[in-house]
PDB file of N, CA and C in Angstrom:
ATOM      1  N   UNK A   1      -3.654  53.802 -33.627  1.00  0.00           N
ATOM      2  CA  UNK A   1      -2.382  53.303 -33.145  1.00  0.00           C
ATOM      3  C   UNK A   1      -2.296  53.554 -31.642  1.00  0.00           C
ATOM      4  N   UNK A   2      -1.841  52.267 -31.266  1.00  0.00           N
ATOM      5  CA  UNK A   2      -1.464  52.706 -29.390  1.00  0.00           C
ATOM      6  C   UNK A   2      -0.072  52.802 -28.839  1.00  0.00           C
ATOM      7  N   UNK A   3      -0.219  53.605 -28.248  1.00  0.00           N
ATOM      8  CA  UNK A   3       1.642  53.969 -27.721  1.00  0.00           C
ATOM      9  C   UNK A   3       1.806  53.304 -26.575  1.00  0.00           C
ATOM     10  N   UNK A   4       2.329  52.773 -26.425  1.00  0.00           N
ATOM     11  CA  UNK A   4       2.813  52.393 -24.800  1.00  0.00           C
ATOM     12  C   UNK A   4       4.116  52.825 -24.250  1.00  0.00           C
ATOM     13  N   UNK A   5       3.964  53.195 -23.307  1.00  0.00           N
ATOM     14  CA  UNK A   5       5.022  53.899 -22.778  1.00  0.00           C
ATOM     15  C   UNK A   5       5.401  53.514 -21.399  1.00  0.00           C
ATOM     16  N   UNK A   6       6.597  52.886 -20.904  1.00  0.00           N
ATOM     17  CA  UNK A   6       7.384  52.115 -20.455  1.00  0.00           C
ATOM     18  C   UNK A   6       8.069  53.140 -19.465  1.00  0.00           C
ATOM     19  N   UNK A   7       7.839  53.773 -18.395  1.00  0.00           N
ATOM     20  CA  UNK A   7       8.621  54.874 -17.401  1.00  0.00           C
ATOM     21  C   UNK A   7       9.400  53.419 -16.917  1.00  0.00           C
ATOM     22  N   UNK A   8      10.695  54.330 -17.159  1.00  0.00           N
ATOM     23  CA  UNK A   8      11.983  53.499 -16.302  1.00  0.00           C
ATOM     24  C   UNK A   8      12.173  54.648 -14.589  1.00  0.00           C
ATOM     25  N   UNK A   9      11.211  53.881 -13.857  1.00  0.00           N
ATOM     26  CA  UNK A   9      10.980  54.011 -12.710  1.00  0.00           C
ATOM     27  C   UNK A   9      10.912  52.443 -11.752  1.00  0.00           C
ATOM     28  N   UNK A  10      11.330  51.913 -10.656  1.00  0.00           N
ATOM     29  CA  UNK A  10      10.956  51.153  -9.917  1.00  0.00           C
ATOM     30  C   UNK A  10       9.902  51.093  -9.741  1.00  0.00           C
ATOM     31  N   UNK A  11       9.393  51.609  -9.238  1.00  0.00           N
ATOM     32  CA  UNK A  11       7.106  51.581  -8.899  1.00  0.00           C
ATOM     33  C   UNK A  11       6.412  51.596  -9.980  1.00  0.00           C
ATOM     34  N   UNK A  12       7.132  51.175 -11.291  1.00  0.00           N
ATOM     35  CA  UNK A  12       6.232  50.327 -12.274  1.00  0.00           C
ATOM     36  C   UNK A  12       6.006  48.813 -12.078  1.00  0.00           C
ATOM     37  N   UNK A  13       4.478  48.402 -11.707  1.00  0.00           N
ATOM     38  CA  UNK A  13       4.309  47.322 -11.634  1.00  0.00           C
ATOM     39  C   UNK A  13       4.825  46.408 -11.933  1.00  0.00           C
ATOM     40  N   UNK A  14       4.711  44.816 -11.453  1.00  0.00           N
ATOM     41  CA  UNK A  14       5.151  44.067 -12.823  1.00  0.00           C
ATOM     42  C   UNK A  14       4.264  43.044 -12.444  1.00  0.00           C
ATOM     43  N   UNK A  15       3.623  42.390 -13.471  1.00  0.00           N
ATOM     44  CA  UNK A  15       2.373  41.421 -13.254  1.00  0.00           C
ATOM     45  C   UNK A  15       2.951  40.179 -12.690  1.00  0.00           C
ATOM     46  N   UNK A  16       3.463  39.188 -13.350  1.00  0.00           N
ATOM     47  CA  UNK A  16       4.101  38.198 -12.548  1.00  0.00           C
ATOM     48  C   UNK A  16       5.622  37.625 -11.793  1.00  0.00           C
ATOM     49  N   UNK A  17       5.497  37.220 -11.030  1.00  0.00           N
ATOM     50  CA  UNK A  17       6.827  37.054 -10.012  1.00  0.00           C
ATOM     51  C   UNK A  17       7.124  35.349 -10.010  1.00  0.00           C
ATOM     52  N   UNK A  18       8.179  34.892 -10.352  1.00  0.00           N
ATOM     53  CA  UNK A  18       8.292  33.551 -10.374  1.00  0.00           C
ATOM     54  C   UNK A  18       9.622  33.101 -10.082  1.00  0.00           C
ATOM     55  N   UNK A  19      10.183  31.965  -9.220  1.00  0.00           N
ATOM     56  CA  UNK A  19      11.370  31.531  -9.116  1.00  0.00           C
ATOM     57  C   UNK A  19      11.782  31.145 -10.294  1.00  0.00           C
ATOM     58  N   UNK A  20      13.343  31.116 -10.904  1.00  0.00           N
ATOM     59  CA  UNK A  20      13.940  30.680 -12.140  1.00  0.00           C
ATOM     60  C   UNK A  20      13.320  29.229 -12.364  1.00  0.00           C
ATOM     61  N   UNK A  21      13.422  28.786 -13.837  1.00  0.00           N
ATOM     62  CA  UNK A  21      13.317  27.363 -13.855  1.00  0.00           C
ATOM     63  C   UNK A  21      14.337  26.393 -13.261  1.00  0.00           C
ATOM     64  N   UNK A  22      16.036  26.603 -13.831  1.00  0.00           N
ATOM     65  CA  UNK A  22      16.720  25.781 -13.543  1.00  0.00           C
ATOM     66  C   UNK A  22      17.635  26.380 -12.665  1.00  0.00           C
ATOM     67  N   UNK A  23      17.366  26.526 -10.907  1.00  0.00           N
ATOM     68  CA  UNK A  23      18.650  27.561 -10.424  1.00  0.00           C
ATOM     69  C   UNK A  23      19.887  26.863 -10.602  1.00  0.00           C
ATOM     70  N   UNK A  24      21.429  27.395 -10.276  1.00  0.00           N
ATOM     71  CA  UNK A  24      22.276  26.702  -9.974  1.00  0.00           C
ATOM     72  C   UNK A  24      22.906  27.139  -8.774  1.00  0.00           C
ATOM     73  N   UNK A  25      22.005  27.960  -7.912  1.00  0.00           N
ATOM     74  CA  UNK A  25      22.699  28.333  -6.525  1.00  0.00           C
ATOM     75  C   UNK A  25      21.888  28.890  -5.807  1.00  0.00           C
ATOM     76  N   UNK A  26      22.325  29.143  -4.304  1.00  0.00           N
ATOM     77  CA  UNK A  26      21.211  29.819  -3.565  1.00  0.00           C
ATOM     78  C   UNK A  26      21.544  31.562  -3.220  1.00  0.00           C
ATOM     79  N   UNK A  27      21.115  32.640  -3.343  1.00  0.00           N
ATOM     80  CA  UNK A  27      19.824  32.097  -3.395  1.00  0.00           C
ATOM     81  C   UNK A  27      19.045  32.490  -4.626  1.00  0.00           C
ATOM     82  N   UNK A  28      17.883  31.199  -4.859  1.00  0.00           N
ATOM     83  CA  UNK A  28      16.858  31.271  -5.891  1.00  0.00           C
ATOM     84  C   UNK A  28      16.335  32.590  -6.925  1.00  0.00           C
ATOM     85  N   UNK A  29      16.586  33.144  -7.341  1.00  0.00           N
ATOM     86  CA  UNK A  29      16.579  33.768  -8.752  1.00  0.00           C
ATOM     87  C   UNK A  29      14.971  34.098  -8.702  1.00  0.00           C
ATOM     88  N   UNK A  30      14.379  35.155  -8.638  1.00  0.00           N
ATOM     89  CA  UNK A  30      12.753  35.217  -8.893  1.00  0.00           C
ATOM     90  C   UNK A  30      12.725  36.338 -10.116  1.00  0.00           C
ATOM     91  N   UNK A  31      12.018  36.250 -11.122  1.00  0.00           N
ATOM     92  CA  UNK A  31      12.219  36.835 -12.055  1.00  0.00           C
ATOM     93  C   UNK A  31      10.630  37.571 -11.801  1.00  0.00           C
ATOM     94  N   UNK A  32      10.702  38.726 -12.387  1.00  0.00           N
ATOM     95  CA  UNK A  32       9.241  39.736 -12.179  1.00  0.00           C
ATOM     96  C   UNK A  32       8.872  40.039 -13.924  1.00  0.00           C
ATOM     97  N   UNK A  33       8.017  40.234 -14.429  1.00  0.00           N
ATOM     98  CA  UNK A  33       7.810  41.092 -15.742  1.00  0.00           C
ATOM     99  C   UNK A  33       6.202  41.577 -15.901  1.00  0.00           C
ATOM    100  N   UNK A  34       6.419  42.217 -16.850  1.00  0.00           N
ATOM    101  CA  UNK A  34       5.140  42.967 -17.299  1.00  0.00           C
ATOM    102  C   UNK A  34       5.379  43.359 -18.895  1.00  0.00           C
ATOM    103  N   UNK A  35       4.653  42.150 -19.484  1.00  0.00           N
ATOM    104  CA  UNK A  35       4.039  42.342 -21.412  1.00  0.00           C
ATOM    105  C   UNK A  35       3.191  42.856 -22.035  1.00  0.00           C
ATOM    106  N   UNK A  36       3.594  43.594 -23.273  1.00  0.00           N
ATOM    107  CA  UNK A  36       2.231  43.611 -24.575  1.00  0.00           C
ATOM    108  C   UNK A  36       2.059  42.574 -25.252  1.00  0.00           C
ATOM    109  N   UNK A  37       1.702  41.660 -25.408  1.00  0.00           N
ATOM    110  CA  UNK A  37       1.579  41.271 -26.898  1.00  0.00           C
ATOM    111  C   UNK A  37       1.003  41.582 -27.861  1.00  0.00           C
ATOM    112  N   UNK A  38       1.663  41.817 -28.946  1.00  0.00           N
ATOM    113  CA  UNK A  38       1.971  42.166 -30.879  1.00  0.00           C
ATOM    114  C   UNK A  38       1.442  41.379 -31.123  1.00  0.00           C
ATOM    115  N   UNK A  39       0.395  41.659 -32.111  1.00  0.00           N
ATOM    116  CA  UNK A  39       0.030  40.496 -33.170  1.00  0.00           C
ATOM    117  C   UNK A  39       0.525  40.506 -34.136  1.00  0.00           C
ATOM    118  N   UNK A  40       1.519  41.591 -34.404  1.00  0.00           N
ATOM    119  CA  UNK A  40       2.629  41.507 -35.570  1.00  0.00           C
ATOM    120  C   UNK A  40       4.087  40.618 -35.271  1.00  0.00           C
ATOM    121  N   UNK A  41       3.890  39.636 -33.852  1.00  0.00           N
ATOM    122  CA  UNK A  41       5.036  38.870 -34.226  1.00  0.00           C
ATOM    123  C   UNK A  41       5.970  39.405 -33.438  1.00  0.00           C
ATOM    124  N   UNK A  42       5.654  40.637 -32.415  1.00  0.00           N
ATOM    125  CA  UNK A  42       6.561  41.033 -31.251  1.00  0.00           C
ATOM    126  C   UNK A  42       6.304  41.169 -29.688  1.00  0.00           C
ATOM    127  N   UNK A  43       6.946  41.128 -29.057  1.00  0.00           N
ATOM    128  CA  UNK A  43       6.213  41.405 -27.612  1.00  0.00           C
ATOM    129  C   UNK A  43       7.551  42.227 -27.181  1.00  0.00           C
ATOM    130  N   UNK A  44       7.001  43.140 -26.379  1.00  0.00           N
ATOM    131  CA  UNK A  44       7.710  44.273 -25.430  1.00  0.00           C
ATOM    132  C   UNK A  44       7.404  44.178 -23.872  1.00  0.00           C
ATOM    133  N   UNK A  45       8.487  44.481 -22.773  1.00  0.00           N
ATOM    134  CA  UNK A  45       7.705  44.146 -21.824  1.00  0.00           C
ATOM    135  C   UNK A  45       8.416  44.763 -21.199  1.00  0.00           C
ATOM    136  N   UNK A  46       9.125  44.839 -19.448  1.00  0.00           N
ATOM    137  CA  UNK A  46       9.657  45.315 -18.703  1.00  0.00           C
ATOM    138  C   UNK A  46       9.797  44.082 -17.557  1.00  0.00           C
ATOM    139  N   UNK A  47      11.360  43.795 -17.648  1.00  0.00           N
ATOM    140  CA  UNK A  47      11.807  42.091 -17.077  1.00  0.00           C
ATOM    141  C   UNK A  47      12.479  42.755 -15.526  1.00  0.00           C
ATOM    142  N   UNK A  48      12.629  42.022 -15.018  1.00  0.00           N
ATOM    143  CA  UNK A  48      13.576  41.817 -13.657  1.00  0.00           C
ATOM    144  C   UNK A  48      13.885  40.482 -13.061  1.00  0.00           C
ATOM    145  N   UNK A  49      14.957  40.705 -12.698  1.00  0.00           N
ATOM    146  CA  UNK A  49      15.439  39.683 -11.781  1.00  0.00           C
ATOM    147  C   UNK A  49      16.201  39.888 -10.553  1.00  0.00           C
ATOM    148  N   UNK A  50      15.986  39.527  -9.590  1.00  0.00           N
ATOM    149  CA  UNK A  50      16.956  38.690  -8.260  1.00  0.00           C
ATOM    150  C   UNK A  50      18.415  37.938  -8.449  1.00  0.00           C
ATOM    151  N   UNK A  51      18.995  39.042  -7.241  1.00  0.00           N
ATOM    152  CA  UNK A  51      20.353  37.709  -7.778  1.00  0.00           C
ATOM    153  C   UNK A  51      20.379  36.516  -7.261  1.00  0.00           C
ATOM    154  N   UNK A  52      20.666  36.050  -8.326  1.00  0.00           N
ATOM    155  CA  UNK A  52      21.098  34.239  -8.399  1.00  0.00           C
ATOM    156  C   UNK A  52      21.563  34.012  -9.569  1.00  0.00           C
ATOM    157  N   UNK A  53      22.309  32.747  -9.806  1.00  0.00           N
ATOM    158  CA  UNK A  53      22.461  32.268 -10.448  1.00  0.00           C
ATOM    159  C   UNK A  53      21.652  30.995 -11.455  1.00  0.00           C
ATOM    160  N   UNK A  54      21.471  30.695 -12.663  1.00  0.00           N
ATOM    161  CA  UNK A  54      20.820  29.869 -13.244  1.00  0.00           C
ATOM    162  C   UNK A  54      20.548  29.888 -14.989  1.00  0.00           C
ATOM    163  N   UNK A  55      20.225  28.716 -15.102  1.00  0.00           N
ATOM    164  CA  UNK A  55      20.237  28.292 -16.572  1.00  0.00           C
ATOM    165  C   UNK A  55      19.352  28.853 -17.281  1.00  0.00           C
ATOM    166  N   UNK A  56      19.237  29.321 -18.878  1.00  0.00           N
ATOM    167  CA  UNK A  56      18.315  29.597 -19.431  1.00  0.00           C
ATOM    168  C   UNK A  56      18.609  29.879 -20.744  1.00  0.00           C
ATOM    169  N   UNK A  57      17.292  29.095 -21.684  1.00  0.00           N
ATOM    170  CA  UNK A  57      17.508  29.524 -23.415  1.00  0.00           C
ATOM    171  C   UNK A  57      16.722  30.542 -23.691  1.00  0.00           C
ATOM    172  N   UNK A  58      17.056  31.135 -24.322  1.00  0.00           N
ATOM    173  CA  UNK A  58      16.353  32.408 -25.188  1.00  0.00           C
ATOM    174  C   UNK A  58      15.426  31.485 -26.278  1.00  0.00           C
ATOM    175  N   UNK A  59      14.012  31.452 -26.435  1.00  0.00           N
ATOM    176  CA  UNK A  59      13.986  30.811 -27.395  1.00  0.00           C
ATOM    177  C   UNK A  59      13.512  31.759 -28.793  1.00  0.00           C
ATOM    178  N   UNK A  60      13.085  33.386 -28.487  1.00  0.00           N
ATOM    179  CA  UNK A  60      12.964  34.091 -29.709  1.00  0.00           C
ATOM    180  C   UNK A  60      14.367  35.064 -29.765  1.00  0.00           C
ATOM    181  N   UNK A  61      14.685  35.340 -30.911  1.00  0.00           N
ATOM    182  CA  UNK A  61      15.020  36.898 -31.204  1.00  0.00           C
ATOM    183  C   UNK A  61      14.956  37.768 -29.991  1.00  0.00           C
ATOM    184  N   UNK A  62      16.084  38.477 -29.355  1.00  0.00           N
ATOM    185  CA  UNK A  62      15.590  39.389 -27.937  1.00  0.00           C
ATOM    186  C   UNK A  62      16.724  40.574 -28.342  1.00  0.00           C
ATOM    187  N   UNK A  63      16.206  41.913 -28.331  1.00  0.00           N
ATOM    188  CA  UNK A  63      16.789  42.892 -28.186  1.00  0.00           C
ATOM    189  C   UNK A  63      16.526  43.348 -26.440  1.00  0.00           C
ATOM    190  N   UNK A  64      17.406  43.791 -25.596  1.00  0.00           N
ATOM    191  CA  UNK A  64      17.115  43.921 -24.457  1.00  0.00           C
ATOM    192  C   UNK A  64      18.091  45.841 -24.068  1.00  0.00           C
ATOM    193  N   UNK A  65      17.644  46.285 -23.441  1.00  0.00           N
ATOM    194  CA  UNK A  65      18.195  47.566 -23.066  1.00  0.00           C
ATOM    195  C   UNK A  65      17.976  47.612 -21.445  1.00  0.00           C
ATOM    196  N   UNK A  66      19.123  47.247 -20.126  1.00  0.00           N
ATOM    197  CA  UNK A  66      19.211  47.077 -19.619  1.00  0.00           C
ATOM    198  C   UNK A  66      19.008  48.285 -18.703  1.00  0.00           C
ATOM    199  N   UNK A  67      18.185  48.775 -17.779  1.00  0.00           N
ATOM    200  CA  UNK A  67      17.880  50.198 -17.127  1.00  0.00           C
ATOM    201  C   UNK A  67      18.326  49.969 -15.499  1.00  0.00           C
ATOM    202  N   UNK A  68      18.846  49.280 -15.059  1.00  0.00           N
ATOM    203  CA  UNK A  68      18.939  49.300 -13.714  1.00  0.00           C
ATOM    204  C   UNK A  68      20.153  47.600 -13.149  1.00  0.00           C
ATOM    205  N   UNK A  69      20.822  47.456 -12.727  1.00  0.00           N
ATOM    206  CA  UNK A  69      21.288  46.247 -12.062  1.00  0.00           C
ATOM    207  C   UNK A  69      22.703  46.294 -12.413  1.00  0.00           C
ATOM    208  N   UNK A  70      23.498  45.026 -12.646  1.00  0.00           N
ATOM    209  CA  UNK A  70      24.445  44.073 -12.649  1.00  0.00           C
ATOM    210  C   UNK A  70      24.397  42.667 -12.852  1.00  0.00           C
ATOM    211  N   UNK A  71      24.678  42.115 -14.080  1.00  0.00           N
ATOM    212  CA  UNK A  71      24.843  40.294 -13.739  1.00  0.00           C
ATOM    213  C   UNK A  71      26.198  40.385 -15.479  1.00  0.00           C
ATOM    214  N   UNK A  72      26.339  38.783 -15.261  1.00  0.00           N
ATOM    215  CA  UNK A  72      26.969  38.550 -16.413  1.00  0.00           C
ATOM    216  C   UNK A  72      26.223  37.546 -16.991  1.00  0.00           C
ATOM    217  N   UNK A  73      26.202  37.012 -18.583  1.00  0.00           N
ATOM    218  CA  UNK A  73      25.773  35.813 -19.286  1.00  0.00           C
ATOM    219  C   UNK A  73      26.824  35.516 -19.891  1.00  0.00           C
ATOM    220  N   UNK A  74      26.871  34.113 -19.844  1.00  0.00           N
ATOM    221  CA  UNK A  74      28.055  33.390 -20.228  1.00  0.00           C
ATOM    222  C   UNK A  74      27.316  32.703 -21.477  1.00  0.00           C
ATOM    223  N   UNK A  75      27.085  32.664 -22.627  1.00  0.00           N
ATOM    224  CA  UNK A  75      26.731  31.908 -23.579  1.00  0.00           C
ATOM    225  C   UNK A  75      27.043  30.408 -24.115  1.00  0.00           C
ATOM    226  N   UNK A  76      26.754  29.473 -24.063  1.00  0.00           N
ATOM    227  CA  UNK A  76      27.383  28.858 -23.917  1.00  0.00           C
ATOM    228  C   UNK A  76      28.086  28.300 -25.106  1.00  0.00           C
ATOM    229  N   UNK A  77      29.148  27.820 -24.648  1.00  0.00           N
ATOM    230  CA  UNK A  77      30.912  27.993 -25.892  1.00  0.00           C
ATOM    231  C   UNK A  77      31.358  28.984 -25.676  1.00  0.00           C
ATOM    232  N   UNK A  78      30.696  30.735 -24.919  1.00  0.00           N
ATOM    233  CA  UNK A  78      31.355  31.585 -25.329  1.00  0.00           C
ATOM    234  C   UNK A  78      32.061  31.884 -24.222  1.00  0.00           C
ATOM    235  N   UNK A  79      32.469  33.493 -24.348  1.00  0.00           N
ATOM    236  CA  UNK A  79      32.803  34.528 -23.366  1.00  0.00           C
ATOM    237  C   UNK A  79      31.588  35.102 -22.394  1.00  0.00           C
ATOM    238  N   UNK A  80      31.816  35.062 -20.927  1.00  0.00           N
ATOM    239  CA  UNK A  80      31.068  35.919 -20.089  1.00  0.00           C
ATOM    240  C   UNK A  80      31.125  37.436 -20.847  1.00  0.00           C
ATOM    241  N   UNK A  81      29.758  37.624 -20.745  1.00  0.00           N
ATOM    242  CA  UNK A  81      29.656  39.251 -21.035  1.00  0.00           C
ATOM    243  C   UNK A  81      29.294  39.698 -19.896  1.00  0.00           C
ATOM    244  N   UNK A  82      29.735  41.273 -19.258  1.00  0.00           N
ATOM    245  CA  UNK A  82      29.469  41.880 -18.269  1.00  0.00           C
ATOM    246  C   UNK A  82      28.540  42.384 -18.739  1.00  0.00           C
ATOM    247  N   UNK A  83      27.111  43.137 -17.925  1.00  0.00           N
ATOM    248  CA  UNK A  83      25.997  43.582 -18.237  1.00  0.00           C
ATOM    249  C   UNK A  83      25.856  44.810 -17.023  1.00  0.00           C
ATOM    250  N   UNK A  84      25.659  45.592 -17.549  1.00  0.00           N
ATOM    251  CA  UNK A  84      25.557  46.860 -16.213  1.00  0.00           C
ATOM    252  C   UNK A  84      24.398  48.315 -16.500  1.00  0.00           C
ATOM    253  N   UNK A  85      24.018  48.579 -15.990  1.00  0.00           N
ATOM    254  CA  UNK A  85      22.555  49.134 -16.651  1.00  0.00           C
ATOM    255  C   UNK A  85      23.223  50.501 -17.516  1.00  0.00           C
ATOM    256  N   UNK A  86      22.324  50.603 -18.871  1.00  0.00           N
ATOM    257  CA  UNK A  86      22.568  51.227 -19.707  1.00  0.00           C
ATOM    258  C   UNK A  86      23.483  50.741 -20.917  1.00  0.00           C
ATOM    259  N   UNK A  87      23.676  49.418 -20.349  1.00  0.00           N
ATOM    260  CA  UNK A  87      24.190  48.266 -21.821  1.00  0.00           C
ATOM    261  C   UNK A  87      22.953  47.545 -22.921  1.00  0.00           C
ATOM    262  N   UNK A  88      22.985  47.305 -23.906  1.00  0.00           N
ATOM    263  CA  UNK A  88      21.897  46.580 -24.540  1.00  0.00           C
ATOM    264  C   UNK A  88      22.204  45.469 -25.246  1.00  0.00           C
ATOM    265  N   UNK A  89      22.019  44.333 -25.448  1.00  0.00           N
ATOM    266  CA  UNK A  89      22.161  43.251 -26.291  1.00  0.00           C
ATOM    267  C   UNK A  89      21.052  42.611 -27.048  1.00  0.00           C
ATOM    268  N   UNK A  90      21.513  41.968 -28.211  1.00  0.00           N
ATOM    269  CA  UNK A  90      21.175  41.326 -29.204  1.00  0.00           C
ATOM    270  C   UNK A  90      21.024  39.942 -29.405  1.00  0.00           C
ATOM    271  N   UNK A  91      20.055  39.639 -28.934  1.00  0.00           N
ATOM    272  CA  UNK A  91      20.501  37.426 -28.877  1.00  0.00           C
ATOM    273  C   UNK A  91      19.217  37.249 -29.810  1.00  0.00           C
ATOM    274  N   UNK A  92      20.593  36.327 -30.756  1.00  0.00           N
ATOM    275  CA  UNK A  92      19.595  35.632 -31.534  1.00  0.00           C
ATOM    276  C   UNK A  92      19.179  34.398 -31.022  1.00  0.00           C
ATOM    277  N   UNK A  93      17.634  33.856 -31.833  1.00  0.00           N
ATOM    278  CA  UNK A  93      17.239  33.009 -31.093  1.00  0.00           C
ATOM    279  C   UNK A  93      18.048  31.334 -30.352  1.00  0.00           C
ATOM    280  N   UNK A  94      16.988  31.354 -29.524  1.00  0.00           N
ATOM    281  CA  UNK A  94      17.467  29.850 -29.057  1.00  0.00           C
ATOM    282  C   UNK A  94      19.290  30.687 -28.654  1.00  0.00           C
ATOM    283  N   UNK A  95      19.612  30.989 -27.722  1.00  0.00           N
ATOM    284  CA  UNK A  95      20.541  31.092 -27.417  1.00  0.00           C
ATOM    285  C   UNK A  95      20.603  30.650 -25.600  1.00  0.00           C
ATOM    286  N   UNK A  96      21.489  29.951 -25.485  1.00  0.00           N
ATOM    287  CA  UNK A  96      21.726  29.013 -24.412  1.00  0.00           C
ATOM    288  C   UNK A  96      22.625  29.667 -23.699  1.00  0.00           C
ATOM    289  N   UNK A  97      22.565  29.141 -22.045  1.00  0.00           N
ATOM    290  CA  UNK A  97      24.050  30.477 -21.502  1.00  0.00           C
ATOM    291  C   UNK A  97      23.311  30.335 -19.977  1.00  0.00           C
ATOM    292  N   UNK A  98      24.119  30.782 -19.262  1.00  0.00           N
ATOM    293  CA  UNK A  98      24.377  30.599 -17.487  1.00  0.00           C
ATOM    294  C   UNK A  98      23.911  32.200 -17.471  1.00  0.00           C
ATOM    295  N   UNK A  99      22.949  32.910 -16.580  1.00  0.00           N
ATOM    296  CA  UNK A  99      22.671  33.973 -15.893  1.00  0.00           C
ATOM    297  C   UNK A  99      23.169  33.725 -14.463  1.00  0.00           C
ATOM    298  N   UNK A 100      23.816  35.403 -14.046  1.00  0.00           N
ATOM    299  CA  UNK A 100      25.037  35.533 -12.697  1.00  0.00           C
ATOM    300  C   UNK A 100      24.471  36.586 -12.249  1.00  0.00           C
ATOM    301  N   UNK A 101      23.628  37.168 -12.202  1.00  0.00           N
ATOM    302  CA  UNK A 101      22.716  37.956 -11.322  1.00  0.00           C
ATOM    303  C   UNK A 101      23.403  38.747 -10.393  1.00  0.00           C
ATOM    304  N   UNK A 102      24.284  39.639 -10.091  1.00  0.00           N
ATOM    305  CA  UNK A 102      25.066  40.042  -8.799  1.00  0.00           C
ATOM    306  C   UNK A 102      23.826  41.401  -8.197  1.00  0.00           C
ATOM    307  N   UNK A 103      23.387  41.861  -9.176  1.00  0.00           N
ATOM    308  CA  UNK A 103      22.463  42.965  -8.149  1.00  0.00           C
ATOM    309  C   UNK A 103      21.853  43.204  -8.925  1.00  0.00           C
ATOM    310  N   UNK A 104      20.011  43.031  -8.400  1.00  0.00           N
ATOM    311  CA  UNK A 104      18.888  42.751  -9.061  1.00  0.00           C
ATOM    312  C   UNK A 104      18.709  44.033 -10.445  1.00  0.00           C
ATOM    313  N   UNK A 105      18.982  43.117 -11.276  1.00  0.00           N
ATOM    314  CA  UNK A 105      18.494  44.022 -13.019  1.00  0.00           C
ATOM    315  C   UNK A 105      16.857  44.145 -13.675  1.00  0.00           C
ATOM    316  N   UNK A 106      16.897  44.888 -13.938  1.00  0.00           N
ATOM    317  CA  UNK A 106      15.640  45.473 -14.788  1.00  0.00           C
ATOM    318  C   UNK A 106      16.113  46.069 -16.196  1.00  0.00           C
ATOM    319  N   UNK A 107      15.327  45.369 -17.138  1.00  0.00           N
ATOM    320  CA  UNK A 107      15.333  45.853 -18.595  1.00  0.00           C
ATOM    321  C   UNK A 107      14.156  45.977 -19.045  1.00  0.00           C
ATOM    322  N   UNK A 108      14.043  46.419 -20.465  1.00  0.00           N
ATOM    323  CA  UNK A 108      13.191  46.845 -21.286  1.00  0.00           C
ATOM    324  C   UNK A 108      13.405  45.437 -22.140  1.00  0.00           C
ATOM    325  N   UNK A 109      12.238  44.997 -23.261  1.00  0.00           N
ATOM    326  CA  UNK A 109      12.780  44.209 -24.003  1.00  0.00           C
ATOM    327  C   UNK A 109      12.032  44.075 -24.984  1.00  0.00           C
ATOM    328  N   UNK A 110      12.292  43.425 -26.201  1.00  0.00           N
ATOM    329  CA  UNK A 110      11.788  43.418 -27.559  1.00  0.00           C
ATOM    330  C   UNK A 110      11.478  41.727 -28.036  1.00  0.00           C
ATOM    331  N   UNK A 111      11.129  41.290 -28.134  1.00  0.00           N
ATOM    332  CA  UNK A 111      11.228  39.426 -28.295  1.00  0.00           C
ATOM    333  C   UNK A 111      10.616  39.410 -30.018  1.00  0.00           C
ATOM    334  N   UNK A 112      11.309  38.737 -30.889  1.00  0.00           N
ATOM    335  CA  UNK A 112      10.698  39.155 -32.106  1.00  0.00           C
ATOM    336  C   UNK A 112      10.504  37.218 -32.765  1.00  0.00           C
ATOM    337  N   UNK A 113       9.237  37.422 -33.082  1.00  0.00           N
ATOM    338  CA  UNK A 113       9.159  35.960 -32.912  1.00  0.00           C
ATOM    339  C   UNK A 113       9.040  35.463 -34.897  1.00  0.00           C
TER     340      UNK A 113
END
């Protein structure tokens, strides 16, 4: 069995850096992460983002535990949820919704496919 272990530190790497797909403001949204992939059907990783604003679906199962930032997600039909580090959420899949980015977040995350 292998452990991986995830230090909630800043000067943990993160392999790739990419502007959002769909922004809706400036400025541009660059999202950072670093994955395992499960061959049991999960992936774990360590996410970040830049503030901005922009669109995005969840398309698996995501448990997320938020370690650092500020933004809100607005789901869409729903209520804005505030997000502030040391909050965690539950989205089931395919969940649709506006990301508000106010000061760059870092989480932990679970994607269960």
């Amino acid at each position: 069995m292998n452990i991986t272990h995830f230090r909630n530190t800043p000067s943990v790497g993160l392999d790739e850096s990419n502007p959002v797909a769909v922004p809706l403001s400036e400025p541009v949204a660059v999202t950072s992460t670093t994955s395992v992939e499960r061959s049991d059907g999960v992936e774990t990783g360590i996410w970040e983002c830049t503030p901005g604003r922009w669109r995005r679906q969840i398309a698996q199962q995501e448990f997320c535990h938020f370690v650092a930032g500020r933004c809100t997600f607005t789901p869409d039909g729903g209520e804005p949820i505030e997000i502030r580090a040391g909050d965690a959420l539950m989205m089931p899949a395919n969940t649709l919704g506006i990301w508000d980015i106010q000061e760059t977040v870092r989480k932990t995350y679970v994607l269960i496919f």
